[in-house]
Protein backbone atom coordinates (compact mmCIF):
# COMPACT_ATOMS: atom_id res chain seq x y z
CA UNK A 1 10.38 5.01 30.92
CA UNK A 2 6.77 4.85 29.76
CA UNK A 3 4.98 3.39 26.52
CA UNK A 4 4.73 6.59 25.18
CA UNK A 5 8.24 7.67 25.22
CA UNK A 6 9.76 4.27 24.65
CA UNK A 7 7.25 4.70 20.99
CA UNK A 8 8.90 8.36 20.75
CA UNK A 9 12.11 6.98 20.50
CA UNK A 10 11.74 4.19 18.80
CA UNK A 11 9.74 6.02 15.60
CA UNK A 12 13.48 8.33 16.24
CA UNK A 13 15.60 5.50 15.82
CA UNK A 14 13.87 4.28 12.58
CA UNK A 15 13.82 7.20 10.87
CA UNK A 16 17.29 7.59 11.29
CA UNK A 17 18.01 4.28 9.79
CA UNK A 18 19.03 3.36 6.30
CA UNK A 19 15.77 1.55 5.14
CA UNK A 20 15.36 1.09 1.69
CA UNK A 21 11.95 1.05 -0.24
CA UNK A 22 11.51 -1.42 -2.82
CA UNK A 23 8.02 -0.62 -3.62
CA UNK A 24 8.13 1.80 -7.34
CA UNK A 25 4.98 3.05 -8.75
CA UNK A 26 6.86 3.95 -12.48
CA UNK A 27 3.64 5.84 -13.27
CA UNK A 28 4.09 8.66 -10.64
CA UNK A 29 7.95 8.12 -9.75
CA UNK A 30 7.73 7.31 -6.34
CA UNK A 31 8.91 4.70 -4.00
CA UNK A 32 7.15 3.24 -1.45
CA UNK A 33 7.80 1.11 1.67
CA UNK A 34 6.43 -2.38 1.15
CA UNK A 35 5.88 -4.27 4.54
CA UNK A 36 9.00 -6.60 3.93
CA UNK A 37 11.07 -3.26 3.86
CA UNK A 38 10.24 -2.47 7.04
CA UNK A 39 8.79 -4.90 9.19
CA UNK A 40 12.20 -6.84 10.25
CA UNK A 41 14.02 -3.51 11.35
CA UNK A 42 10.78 -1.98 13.01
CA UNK A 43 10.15 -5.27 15.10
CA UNK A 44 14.56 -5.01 16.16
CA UNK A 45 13.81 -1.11 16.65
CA UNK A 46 10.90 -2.25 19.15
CA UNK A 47 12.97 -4.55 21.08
CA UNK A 48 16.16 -2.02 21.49
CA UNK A 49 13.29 -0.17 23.10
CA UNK A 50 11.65 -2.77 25.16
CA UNK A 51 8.40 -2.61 22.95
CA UNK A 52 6.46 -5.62 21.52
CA UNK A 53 4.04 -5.11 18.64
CA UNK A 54 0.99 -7.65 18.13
CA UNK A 55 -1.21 -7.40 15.35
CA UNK A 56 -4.73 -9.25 16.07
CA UNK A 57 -7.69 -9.31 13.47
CA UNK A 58 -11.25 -8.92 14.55
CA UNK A 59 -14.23 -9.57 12.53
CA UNK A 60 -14.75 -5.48 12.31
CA UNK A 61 -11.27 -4.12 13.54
CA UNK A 62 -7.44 -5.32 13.54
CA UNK A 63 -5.20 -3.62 16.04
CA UNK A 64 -2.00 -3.26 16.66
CA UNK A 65 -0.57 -3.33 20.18
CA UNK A 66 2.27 -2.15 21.51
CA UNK A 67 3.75 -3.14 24.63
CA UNK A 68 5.80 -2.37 27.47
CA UNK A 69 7.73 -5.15 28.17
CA UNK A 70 8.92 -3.42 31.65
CA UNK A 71 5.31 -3.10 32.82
CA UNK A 72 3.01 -5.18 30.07
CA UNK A 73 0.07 -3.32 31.49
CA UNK A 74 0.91 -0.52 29.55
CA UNK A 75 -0.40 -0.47 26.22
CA UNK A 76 -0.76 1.84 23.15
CA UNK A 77 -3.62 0.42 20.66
CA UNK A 78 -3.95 1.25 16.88
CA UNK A 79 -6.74 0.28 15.00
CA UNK A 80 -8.10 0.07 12.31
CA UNK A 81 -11.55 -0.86 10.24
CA UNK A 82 -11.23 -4.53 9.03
CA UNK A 83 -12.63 -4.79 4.93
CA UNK A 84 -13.42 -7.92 3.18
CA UNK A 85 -12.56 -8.73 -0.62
CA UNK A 86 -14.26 -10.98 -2.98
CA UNK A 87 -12.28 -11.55 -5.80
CA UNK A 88 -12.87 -13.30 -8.49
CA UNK A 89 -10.36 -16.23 -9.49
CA UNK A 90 -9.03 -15.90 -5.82
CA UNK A 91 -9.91 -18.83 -3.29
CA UNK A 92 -11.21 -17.23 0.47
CA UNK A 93 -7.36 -17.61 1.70
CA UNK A 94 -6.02 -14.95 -1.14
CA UNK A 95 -8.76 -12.77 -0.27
CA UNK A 96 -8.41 -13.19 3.30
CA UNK A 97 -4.72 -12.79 3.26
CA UNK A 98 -5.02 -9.61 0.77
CA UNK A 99 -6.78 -8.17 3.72
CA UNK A 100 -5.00 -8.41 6.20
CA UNK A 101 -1.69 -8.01 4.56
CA UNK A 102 -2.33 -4.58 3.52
CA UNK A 103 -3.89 -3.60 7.29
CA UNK A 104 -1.18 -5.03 8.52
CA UNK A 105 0.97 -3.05 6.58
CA UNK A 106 -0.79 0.43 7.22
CA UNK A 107 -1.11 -0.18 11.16
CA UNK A 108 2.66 -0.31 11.41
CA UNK A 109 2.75 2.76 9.37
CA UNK A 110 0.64 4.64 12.01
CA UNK A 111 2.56 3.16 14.96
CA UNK A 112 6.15 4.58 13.18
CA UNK A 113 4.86 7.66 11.72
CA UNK A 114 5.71 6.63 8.04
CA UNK A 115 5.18 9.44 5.80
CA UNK A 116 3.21 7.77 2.73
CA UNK A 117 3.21 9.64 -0.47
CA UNK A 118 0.83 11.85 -2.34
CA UNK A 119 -0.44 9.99 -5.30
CA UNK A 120 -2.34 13.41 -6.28
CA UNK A 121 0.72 15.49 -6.12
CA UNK A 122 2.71 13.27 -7.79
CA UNK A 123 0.60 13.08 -10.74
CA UNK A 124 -0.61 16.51 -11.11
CA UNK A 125 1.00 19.74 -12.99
CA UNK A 126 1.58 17.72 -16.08
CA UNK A 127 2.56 19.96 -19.24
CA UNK A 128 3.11 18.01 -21.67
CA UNK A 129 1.63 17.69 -25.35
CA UNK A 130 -1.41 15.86 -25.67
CA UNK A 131 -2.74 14.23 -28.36
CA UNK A 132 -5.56 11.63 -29.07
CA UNK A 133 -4.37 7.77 -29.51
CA UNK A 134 -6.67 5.56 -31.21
CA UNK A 135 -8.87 4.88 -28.04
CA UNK A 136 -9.89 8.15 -27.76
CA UNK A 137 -7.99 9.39 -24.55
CA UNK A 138 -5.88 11.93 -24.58
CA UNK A 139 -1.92 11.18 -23.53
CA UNK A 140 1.43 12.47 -24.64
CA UNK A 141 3.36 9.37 -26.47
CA UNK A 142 5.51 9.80 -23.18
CA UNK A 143 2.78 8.78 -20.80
CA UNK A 144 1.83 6.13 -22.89
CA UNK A 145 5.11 4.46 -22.88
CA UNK A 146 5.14 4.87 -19.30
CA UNK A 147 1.27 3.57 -18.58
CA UNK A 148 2.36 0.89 -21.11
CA UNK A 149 5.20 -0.16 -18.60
CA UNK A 150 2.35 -0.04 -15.37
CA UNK A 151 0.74 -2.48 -16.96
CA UNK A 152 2.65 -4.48 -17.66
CA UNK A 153 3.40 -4.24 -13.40
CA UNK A 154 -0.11 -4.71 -13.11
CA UNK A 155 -0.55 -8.05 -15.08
CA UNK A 156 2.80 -9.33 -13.30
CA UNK A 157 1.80 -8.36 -10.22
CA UNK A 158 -1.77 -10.61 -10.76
CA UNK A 159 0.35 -13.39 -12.44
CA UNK A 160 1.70 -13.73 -9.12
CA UNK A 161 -1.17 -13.82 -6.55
CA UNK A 162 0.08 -9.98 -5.48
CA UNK A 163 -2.87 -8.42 -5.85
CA UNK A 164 -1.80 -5.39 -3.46
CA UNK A 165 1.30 -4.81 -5.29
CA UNK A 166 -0.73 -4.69 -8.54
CA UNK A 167 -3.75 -2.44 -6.71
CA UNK A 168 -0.65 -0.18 -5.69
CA UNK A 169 0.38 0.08 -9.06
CA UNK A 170 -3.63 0.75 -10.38
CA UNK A 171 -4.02 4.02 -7.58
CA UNK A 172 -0.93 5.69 -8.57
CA UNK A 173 -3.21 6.64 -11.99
CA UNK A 174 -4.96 9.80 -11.22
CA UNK A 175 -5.67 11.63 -14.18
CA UNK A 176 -8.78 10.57 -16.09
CA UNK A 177 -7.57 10.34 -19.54
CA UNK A 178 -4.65 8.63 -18.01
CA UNK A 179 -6.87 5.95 -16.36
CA UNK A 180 -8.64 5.74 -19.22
CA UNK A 181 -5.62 4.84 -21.71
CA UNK A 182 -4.38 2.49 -18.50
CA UNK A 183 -8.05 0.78 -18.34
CA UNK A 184 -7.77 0.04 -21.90
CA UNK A 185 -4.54 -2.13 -22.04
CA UNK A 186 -5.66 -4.58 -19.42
CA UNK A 187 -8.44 -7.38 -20.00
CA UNK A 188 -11.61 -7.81 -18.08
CA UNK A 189 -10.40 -10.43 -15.57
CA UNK A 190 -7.69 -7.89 -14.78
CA UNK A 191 -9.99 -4.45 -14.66
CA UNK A 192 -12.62 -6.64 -12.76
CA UNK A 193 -10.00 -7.48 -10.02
CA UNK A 194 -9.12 -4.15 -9.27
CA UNK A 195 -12.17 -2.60 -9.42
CA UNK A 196 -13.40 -5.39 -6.58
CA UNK A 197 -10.48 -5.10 -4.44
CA UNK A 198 -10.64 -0.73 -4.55
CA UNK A 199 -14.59 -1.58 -3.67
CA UNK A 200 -13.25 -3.99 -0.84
CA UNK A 201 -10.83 -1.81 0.87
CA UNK A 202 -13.79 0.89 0.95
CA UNK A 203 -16.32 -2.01 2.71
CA UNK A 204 -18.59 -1.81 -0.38
């Protein structure tokens, strides 16, 4: 059996599984697969198949490669652009390791076919009341509970050196006015951070 159909079965056998996603953006309501979710069963998965999965980091692409342990020769490569972040209040190995954690993380996704989910879609198609809170954006009292609460994710999230969790939490705001309301209950140190890290993951 080949690479490519040892990969076909293997993405099989780990969508059938029972995985659980841990990762909750309260904003939108969705889960999402954080790479401790998945990483332990995908790398089992990949040995019931005979496949090995390296991730390497260049100084302009990472890859992942998967390989045939039957005949190493054969080889499927992923890649992916490498980014850099500078953030503030964050020695080189939290940057560094921000990096690569979250290419890591979305080169296994490729190689398994995960399904991520629509951020847009999920916030979109709101009917609710609106009204204008003292800052001047325009929320329902419902959303603002509920952008209080991401927040308070976000600043946890920061507390704790996880800046991707806390970035996850940030792009699940779509709408504007939202964003707006959102930008307003965290401090400088915190709106800087994000902001940096977003302008990272683009290569600004």
């Amino acid at each position: 059996m080949n690479v490519y159909q040892k990969l076909n079965l293997a993405r099989q056998d780990f969508h059938s599984s029972e995985i659980k996603k841990t990762g909750l953006n309260k904003f939108a309501g969705y889960t999402y697969f954080e790479l401790g979710d998945f990483i332990v069963p995908a790398i089992k998965i990949f040995k019931d198949h005979g496949l090995i999965g390296i991730v390497s980091y260049g100084q302009d692409i990472a890859q992942l490669r998967i390989i045939n342990e039957d005949n190493p020769e054969e080889q499927i490569v992923i890649t992916s652009p490498m980014s850099e972040a500078a953030l503030k209040g964050c020695h080189p190995v939290q940057n560094l390791g921000a990096v690569e954690t979250y290419i890591r993380r979305y080169l296994w996704v490729s190689a398994l076919e995960i399904v991520e989910h629509d951020a847009l879609d999920m916030t979109t198609g709101k009917d609710t009341p609106r009204h204008k809170p003292t800052d001047g954006s325009l929320v329902s009292e419902k959303q603002m509970t509920v952008l209080r609460d991401v927040a308070m994710e976000i600043i946890a999230h920061m507390t704790n050196d996880d800046i991707v969790g806390a970035y996850e939490e940030y792009i699940g705001v779509t709408d504007a006015e939202e964003k707006t309301y959102l930008w307003s209950l965290l401090d400088s140190k915190v709106r800087r951070t994000l902001k940096e890290h977003g302008e990272s993951l683009k290569g600004k």
